[in-house]
Protein backbone atom coordinates (compact mmCIF):
# COMPACT_ATOMS: atom_id res chain seq x y z
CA UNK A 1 73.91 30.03 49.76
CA UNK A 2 72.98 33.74 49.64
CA UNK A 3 71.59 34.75 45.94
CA UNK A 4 73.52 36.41 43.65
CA UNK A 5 71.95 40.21 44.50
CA UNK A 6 72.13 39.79 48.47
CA UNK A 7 76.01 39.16 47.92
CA UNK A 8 76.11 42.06 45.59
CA UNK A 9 74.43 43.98 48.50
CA UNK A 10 76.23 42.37 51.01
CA UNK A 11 79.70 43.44 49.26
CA UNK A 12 77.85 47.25 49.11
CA UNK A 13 77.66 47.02 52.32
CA UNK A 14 81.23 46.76 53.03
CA UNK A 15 82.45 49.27 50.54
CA UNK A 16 79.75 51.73 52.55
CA UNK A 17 80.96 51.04 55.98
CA UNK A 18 84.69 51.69 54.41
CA UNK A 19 83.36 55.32 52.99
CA UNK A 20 80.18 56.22 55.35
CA UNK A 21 80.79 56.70 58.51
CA UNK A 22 76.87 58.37 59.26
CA UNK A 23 74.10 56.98 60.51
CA UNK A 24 72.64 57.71 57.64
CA UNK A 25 75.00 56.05 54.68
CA UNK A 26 74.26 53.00 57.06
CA UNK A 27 70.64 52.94 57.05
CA UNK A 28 70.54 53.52 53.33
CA UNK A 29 72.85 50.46 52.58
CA UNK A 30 70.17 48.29 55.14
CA UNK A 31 67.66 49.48 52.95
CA UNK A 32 69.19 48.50 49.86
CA UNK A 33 70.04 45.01 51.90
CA UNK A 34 66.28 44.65 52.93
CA UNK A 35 64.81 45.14 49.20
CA UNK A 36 67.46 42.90 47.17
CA UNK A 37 66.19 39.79 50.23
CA UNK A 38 62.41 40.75 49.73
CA UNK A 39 63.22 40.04 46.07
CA UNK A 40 63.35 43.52 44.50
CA UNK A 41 65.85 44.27 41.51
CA UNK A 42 68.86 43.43 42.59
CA UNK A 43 70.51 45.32 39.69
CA UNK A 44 70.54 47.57 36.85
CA UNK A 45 68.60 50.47 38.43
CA UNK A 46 67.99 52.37 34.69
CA UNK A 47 65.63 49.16 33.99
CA UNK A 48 61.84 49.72 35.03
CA UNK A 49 59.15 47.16 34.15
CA UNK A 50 55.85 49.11 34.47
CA UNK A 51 53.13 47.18 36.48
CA UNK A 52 55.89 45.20 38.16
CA UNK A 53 55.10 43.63 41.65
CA UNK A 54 57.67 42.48 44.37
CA UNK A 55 55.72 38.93 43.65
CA UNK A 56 56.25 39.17 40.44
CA UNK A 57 59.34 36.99 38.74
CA UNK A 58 61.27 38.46 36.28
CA UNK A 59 65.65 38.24 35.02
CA UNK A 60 66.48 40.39 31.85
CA UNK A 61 70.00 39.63 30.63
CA UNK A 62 72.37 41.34 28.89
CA UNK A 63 73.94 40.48 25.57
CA UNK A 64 77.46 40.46 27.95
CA UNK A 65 75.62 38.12 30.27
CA UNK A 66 74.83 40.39 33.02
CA UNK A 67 72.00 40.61 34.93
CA UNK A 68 69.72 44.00 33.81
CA UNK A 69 66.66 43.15 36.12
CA UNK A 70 66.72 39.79 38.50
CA UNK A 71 63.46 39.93 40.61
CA UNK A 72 62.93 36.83 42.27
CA UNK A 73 65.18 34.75 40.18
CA UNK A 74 63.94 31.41 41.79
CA UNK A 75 60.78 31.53 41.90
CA UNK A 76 58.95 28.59 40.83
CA UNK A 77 56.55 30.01 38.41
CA UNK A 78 53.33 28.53 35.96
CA UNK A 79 55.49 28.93 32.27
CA UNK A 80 52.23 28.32 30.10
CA UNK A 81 53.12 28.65 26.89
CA UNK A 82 56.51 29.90 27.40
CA UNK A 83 57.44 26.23 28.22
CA UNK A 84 57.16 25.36 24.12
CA UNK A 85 60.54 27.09 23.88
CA UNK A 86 61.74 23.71 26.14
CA UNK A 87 59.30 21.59 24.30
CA UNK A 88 61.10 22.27 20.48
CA UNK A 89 64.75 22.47 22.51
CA UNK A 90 64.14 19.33 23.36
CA UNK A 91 62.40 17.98 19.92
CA UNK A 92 65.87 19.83 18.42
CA UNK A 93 68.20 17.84 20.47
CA UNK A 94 67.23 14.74 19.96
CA UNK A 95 65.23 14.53 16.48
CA UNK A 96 67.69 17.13 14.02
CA UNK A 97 66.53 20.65 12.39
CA UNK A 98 65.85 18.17 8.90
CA UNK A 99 63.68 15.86 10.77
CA UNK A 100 60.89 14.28 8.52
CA UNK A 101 57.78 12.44 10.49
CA UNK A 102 56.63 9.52 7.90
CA UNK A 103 53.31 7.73 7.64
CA UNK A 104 53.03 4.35 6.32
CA UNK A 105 50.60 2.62 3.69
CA UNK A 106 50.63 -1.37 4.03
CA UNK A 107 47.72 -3.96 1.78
CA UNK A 108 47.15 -7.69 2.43
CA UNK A 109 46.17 -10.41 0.79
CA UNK A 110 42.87 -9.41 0.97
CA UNK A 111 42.93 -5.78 0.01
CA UNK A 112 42.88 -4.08 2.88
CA UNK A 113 44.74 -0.84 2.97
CA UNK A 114 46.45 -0.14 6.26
CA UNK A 115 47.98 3.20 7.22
CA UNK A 116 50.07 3.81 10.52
CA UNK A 117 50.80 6.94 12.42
CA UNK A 118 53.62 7.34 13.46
CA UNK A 119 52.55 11.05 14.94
CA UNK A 120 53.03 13.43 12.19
CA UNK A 121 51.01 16.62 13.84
CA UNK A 122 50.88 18.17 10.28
CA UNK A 123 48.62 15.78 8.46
CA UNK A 124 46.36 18.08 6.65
CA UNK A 125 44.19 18.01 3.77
CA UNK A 126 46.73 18.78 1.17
CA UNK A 127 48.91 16.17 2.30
CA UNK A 128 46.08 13.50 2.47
CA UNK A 129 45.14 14.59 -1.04
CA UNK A 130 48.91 13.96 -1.55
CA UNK A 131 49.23 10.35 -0.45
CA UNK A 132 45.83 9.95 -2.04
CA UNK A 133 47.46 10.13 -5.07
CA UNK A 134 50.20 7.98 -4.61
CA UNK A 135 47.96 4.69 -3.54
CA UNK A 136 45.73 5.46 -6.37
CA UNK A 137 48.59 5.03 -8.60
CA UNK A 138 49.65 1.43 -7.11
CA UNK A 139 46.37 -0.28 -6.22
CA UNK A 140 42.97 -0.25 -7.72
CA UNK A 141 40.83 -2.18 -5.09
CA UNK A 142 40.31 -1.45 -1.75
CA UNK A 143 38.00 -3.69 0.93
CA UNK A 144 38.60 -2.20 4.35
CA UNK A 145 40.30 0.67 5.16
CA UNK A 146 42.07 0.42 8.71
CA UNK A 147 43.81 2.99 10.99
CA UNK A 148 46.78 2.00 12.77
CA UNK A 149 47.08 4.08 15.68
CA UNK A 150 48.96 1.95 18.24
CA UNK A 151 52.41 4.13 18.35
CA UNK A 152 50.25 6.58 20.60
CA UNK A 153 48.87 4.46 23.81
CA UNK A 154 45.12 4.99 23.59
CA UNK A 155 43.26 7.59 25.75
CA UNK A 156 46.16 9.66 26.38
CA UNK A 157 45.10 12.68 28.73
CA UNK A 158 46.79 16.21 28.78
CA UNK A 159 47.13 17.56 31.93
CA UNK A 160 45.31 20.87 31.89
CA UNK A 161 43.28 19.80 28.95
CA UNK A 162 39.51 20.30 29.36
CA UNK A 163 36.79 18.10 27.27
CA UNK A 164 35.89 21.32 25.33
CA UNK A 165 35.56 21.97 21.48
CA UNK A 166 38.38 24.23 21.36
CA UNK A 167 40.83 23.66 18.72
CA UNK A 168 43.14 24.16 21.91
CA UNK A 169 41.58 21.31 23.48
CA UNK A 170 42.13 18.90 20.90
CA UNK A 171 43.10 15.52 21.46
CA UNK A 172 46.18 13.69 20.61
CA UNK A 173 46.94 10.65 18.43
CA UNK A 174 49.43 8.81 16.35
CA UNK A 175 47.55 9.33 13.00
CA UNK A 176 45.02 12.38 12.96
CA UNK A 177 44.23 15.33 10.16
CA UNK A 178 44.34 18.62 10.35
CA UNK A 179 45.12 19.54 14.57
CA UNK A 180 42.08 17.35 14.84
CA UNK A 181 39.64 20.05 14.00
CA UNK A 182 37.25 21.23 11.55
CA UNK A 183 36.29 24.59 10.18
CA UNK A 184 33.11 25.12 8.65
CA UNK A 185 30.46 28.20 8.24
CA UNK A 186 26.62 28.33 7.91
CA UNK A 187 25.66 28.11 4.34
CA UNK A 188 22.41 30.42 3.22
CA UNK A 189 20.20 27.95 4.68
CA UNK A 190 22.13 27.46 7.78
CA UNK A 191 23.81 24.46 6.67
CA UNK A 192 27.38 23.27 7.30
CA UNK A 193 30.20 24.24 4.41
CA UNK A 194 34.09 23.91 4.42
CA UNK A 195 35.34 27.24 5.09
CA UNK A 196 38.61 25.57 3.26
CA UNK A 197 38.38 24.71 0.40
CA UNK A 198 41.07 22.11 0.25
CA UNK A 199 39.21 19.97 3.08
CA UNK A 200 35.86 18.18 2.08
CA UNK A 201 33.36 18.17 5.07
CA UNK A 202 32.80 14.32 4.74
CA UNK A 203 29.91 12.93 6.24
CA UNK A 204 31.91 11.44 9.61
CA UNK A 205 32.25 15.53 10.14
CA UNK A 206 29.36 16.62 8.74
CA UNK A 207 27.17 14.20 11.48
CA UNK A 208 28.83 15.48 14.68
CA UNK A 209 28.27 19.51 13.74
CA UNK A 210 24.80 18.61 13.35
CA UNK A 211 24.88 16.24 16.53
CA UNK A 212 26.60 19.06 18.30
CA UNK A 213 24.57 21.76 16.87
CA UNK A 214 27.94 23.77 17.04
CA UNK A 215 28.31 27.37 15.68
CA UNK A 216 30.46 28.51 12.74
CA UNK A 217 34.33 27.91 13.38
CA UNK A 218 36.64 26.01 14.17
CA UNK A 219 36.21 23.53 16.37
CA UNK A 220 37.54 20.20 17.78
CA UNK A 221 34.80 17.29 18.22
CA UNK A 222 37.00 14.51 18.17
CA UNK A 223 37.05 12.73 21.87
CA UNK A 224 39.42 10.38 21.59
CA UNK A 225 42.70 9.11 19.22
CA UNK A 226 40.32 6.51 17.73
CA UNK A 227 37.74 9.18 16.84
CA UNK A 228 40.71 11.03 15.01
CA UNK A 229 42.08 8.28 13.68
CA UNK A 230 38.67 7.50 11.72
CA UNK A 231 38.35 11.44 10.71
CA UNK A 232 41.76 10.75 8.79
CA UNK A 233 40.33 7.46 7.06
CA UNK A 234 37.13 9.12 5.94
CA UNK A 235 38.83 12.28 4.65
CA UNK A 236 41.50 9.80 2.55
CA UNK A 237 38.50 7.35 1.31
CA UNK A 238 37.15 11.29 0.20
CA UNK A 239 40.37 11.50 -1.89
CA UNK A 240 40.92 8.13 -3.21
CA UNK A 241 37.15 8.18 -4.24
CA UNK A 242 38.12 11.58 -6.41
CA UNK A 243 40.74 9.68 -7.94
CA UNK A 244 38.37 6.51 -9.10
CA UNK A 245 39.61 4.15 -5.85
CA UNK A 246 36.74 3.21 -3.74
CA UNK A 247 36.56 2.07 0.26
CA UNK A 248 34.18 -1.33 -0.51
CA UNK A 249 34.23 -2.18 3.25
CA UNK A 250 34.54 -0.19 6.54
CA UNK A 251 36.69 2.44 7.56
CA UNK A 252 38.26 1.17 10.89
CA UNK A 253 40.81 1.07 13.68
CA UNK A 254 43.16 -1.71 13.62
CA UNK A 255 46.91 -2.89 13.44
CA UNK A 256 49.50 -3.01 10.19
CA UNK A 257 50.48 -6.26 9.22
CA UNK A 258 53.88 -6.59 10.36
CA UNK A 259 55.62 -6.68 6.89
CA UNK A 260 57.13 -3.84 4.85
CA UNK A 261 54.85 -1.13 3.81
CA UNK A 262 54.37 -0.90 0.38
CA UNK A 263 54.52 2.93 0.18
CA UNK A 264 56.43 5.40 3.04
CA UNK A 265 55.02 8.85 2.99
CA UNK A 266 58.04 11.09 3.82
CA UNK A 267 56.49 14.84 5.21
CA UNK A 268 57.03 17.72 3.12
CA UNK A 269 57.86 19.66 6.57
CA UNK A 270 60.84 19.10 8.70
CA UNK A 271 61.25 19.67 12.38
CA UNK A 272 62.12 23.63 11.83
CA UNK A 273 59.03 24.15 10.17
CA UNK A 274 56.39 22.18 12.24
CA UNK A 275 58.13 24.68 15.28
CA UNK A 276 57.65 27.71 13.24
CA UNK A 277 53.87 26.56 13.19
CA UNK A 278 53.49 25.59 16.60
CA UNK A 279 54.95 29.06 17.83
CA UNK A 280 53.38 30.97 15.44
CA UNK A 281 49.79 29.57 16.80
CA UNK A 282 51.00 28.43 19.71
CA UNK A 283 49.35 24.98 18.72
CA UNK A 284 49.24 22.87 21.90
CA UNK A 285 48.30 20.52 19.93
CA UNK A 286 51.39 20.08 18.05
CA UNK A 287 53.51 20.76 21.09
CA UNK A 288 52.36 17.77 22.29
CA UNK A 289 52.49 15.33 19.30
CA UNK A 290 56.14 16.20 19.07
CA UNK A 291 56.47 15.73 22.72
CA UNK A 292 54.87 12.39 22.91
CA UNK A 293 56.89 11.46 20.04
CA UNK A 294 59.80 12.14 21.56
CA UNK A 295 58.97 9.96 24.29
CA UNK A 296 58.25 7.29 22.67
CA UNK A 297 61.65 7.88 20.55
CA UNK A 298 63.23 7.96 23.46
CA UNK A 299 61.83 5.08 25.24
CA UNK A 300 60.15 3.23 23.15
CA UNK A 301 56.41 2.69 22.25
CA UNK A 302 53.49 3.45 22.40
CA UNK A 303 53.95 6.99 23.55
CA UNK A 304 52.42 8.23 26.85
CA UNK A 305 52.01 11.66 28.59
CA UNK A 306 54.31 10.42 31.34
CA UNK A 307 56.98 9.11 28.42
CA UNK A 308 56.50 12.75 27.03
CA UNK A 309 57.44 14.96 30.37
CA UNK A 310 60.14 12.80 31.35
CA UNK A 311 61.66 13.38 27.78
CA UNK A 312 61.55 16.87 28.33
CA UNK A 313 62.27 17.01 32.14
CA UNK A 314 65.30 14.82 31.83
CA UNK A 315 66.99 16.63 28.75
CA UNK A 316 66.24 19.98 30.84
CA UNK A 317 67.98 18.73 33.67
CA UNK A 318 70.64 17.12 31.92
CA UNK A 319 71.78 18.90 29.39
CA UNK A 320 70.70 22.57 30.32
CA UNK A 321 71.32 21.87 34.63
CA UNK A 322 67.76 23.22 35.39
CA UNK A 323 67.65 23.13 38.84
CA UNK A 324 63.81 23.46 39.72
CA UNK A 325 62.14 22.05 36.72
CA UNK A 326 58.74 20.48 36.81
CA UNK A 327 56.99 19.57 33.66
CA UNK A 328 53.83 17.14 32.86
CA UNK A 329 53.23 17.83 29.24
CA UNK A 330 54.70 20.07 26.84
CA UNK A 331 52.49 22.97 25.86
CA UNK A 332 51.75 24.74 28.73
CA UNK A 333 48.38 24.02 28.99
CA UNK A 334 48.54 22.48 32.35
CA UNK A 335 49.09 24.82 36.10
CA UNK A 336 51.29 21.67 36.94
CA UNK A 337 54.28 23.07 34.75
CA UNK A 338 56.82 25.04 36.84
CA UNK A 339 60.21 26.60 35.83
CA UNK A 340 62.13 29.57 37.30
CA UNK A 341 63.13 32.91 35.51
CA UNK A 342 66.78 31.67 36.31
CA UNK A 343 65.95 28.14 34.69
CA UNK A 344 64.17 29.90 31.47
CA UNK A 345 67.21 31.99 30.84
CA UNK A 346 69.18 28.91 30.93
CA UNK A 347 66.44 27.59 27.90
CA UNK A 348 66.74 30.65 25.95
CA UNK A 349 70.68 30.25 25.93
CA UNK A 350 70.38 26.93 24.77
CA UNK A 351 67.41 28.03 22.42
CA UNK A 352 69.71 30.94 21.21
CA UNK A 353 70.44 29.31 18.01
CA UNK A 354 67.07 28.33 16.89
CA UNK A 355 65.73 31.76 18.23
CA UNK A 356 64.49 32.86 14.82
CA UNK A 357 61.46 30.17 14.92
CA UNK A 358 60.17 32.55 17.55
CA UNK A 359 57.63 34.90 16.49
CA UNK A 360 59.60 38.32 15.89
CA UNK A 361 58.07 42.28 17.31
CA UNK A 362 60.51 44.55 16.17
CA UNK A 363 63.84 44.12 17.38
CA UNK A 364 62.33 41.45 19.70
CA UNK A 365 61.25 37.38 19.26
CA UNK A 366 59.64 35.80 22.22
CA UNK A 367 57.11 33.72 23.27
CA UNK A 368 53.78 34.49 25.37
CA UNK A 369 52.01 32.43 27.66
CA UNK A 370 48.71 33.19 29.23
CA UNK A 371 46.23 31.30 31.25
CA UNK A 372 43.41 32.67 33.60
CA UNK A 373 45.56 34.96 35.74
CA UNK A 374 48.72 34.56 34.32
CA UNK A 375 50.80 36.47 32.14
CA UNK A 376 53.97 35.15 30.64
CA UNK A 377 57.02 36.43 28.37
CA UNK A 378 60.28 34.58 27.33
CA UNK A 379 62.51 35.63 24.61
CA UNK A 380 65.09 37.78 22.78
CA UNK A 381 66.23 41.50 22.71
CA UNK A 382 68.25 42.01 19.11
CA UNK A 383 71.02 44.15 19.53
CA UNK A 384 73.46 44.99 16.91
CA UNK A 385 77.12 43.66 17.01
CA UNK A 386 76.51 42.28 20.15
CA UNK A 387 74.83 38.68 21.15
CA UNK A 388 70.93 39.27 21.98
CA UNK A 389 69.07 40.27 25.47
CA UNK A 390 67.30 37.52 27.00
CA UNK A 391 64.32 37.88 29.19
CA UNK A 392 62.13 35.92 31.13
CA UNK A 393 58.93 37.42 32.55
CA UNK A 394 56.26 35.75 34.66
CA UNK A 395 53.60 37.20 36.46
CA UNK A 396 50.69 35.94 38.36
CA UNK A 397 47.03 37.55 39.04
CA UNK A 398 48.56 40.88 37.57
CA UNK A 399 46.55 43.31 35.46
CA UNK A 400 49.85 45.00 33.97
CA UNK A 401 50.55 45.27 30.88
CA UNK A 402 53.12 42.82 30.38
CA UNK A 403 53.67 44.06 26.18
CA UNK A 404 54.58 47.27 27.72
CA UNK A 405 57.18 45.35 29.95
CA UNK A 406 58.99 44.03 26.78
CA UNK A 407 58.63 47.46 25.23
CA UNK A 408 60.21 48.45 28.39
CA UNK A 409 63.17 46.33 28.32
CA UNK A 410 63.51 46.97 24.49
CA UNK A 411 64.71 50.82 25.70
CA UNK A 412 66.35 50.13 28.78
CA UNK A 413 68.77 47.45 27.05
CA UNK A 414 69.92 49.77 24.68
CA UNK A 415 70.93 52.31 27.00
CA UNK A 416 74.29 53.09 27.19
């Protein structure tokens, strides 16, 4: 079936064969016939994206639902980032805004403190501190300390994830702190201190910055779900320890009796907020917990990578009718995503409600995207008494200046 602009062109075509007779009024309609196929703008000719390729992939929409800009519509393109907007739909759907992840605390007979994950990606040092507290209120002996990790299958791999100690390369798990990484700075001798000073660099962090002789920052050392499993335990034995409860025994991995927890830690963030992080630091990290644990929502546990894409592939396909979705994990990390500008708009109408937890330039909330050689820009023109723009940009080895595009489209929208 012939796109949308090549109709539009086709149906030019008539009109100009009705009023030009000349050779010329014909050769200028097969010009405008030849650029709307080659995948030029098929439409709204006040609208120019500086930098802007014929390769490129790009639909701006108007609040009315018309097409401003539609180059190459159906183009499958590499969403990075952008693809978090699907992630959270998703998450949205199926979870609730007032969400709530929960951790739980279990002891046995022989006072050994279990907690299990069930994926929370905000477990940081305040809220350790928090559930600290609570245990040290109802127990005051502790042998072994064990980490429950199995609602996550173990040695999940992220497509597109490298090995690295980027805080973007940080590993997933059912029960971790803090995105999995660690910030410290060089002291005046050159040794390791917190650069927070709500999170204690225990010993089980302290021996892998000097094992990895890293530099100052953040960074993510953590290999595997167990390995962030046991950074949790140590930084909670840290708390309980300030509160007069000591870890007699080991700090290990291991699985919760099956019996009631004695204590349910209920987060402090719901759904809305964890997205409002994620998109503010466009945390892969969380992207993918909340993925993962919508797979195994969805179909059951432990939760895979594989449990995690179909989650989001099959609520993009079934409830929004994208048409030429790919998707193998949910951050954008991985080349092996692919959605079309046509398919994102279709996300962003969907998303249109939520569109606030976007990160907000001016009159304009959006996401970016951007690995090595591509550029990517999905989001939300403001415009008053009227519903918003939405645009969808992707380009691909470009140089341009793809700000300047939204900049662009923040004028040409507005025109009258």
């Amino acid at each position: 079936m012939p796109s949308r602009g090549i109709l539009k062109c086709q149906q030019a075509g008539k009109l100009s064969q009705r009023s030009i007779t000349s050779l010329t009024g014909l050769m200028v309609c097969l010009t405008v016939l030849f650029m709307c196929e080659a995948g030029y703008p098929s439409n709204g000719p006040n609208l120019k994206l500086p930098g802007i390729r014929s390769q490129d992939a790009a639909v701006v929409v108007s609040g009315q639902g018309n097409d401003i800009l539609a180059l190459n519509p159906g183009k499958k393109c590499i969403p990075a980032s952008t693809i978090k907007i699907l992630t959270a739909l998703a998450a949205l759907h199926h979870m609730g805004d007032s969400f709530r992840f929960e951790t739980s605390i279990y002891l046995d007979e022989s006072d050994n403190l279990f907690v299990k994950g069930w994926g929370d990606p905000l477990l940081i040092s305040e809220v350790i501190d928090e559930i600290s507290a609570v245990i040290a209120k109802k127990i005051g002996t502790i042998e072994d300390l064990v980490l429950d990790e199995s609602h996550f299958s173990k040695g999940i791999e992220i497509p597109g994830r490298e090995r690295s100690l980027n805080p973007y390369d940080a590993p997933v798990g059912a029960l971790c702190a803090n995105f999995n990484t660690v910030f410290f700075r060089r002291g005046k001798k050159g040794n390791p201190v917190s650069s927070e000073p709500q999170t204690p660099l225990v010993d089980f962090a302290l021996a892998r910055i000097k094992r990895s002789d890293l530099p100052e920052g953040r960074h993510s050392f953590m290999n595997d779900s167990g390995e962030a499993a046991l950074y949790f335990g140590h930084l909670l034995a840290h708390f309980l320890k300030t509160r007069g409860i000591e870890v007699r025994g080991a700090i290990r991995t291991g699985i919760a009796p099956k019996r009631p927890p004695f204590h349910v830690h209920i987060s402090r963030y719901t759904l809305v907020d964890i997205l409002e992080k994620m998109m503010e630091y466009s945390n892969n990290f969380i992207a993918n917990q909340l993925a993962i644990s919508l797979g195994a929502r969805l179909y059951g546990p432990p939760g895979t990578i594989d449990k995690a894409a179909e989650a989001i592939s099959s609520f993009g396909r079934g409830k929004l009718g994208l048409k030429s979705l790919r998707v193998v994990e949910g951050s954008g990390i991985s080349r092996e995503n692919n959605i079309t500008p046509a398919d994102m708009i279709e996300v962003l109408n969907g998303f249109e409600p939520h569109r606030k937890i976007l990160k907000r330039r001016g009159d304009i909330l959006y996401k970016s995207g951007t690995l090595r050689g591509i550029q990517s820009r999905a989001g939300y023109l403001e415009l008053p008494g009227q519903r918003p723009c939405r645009f969808a940009i992707f380009l691909d080895g470009s140089l341009a200046n793809i700000d300047a595009m939204m900049d662009s489209i923040a004028k040409g929208a507005q025109r009258p």
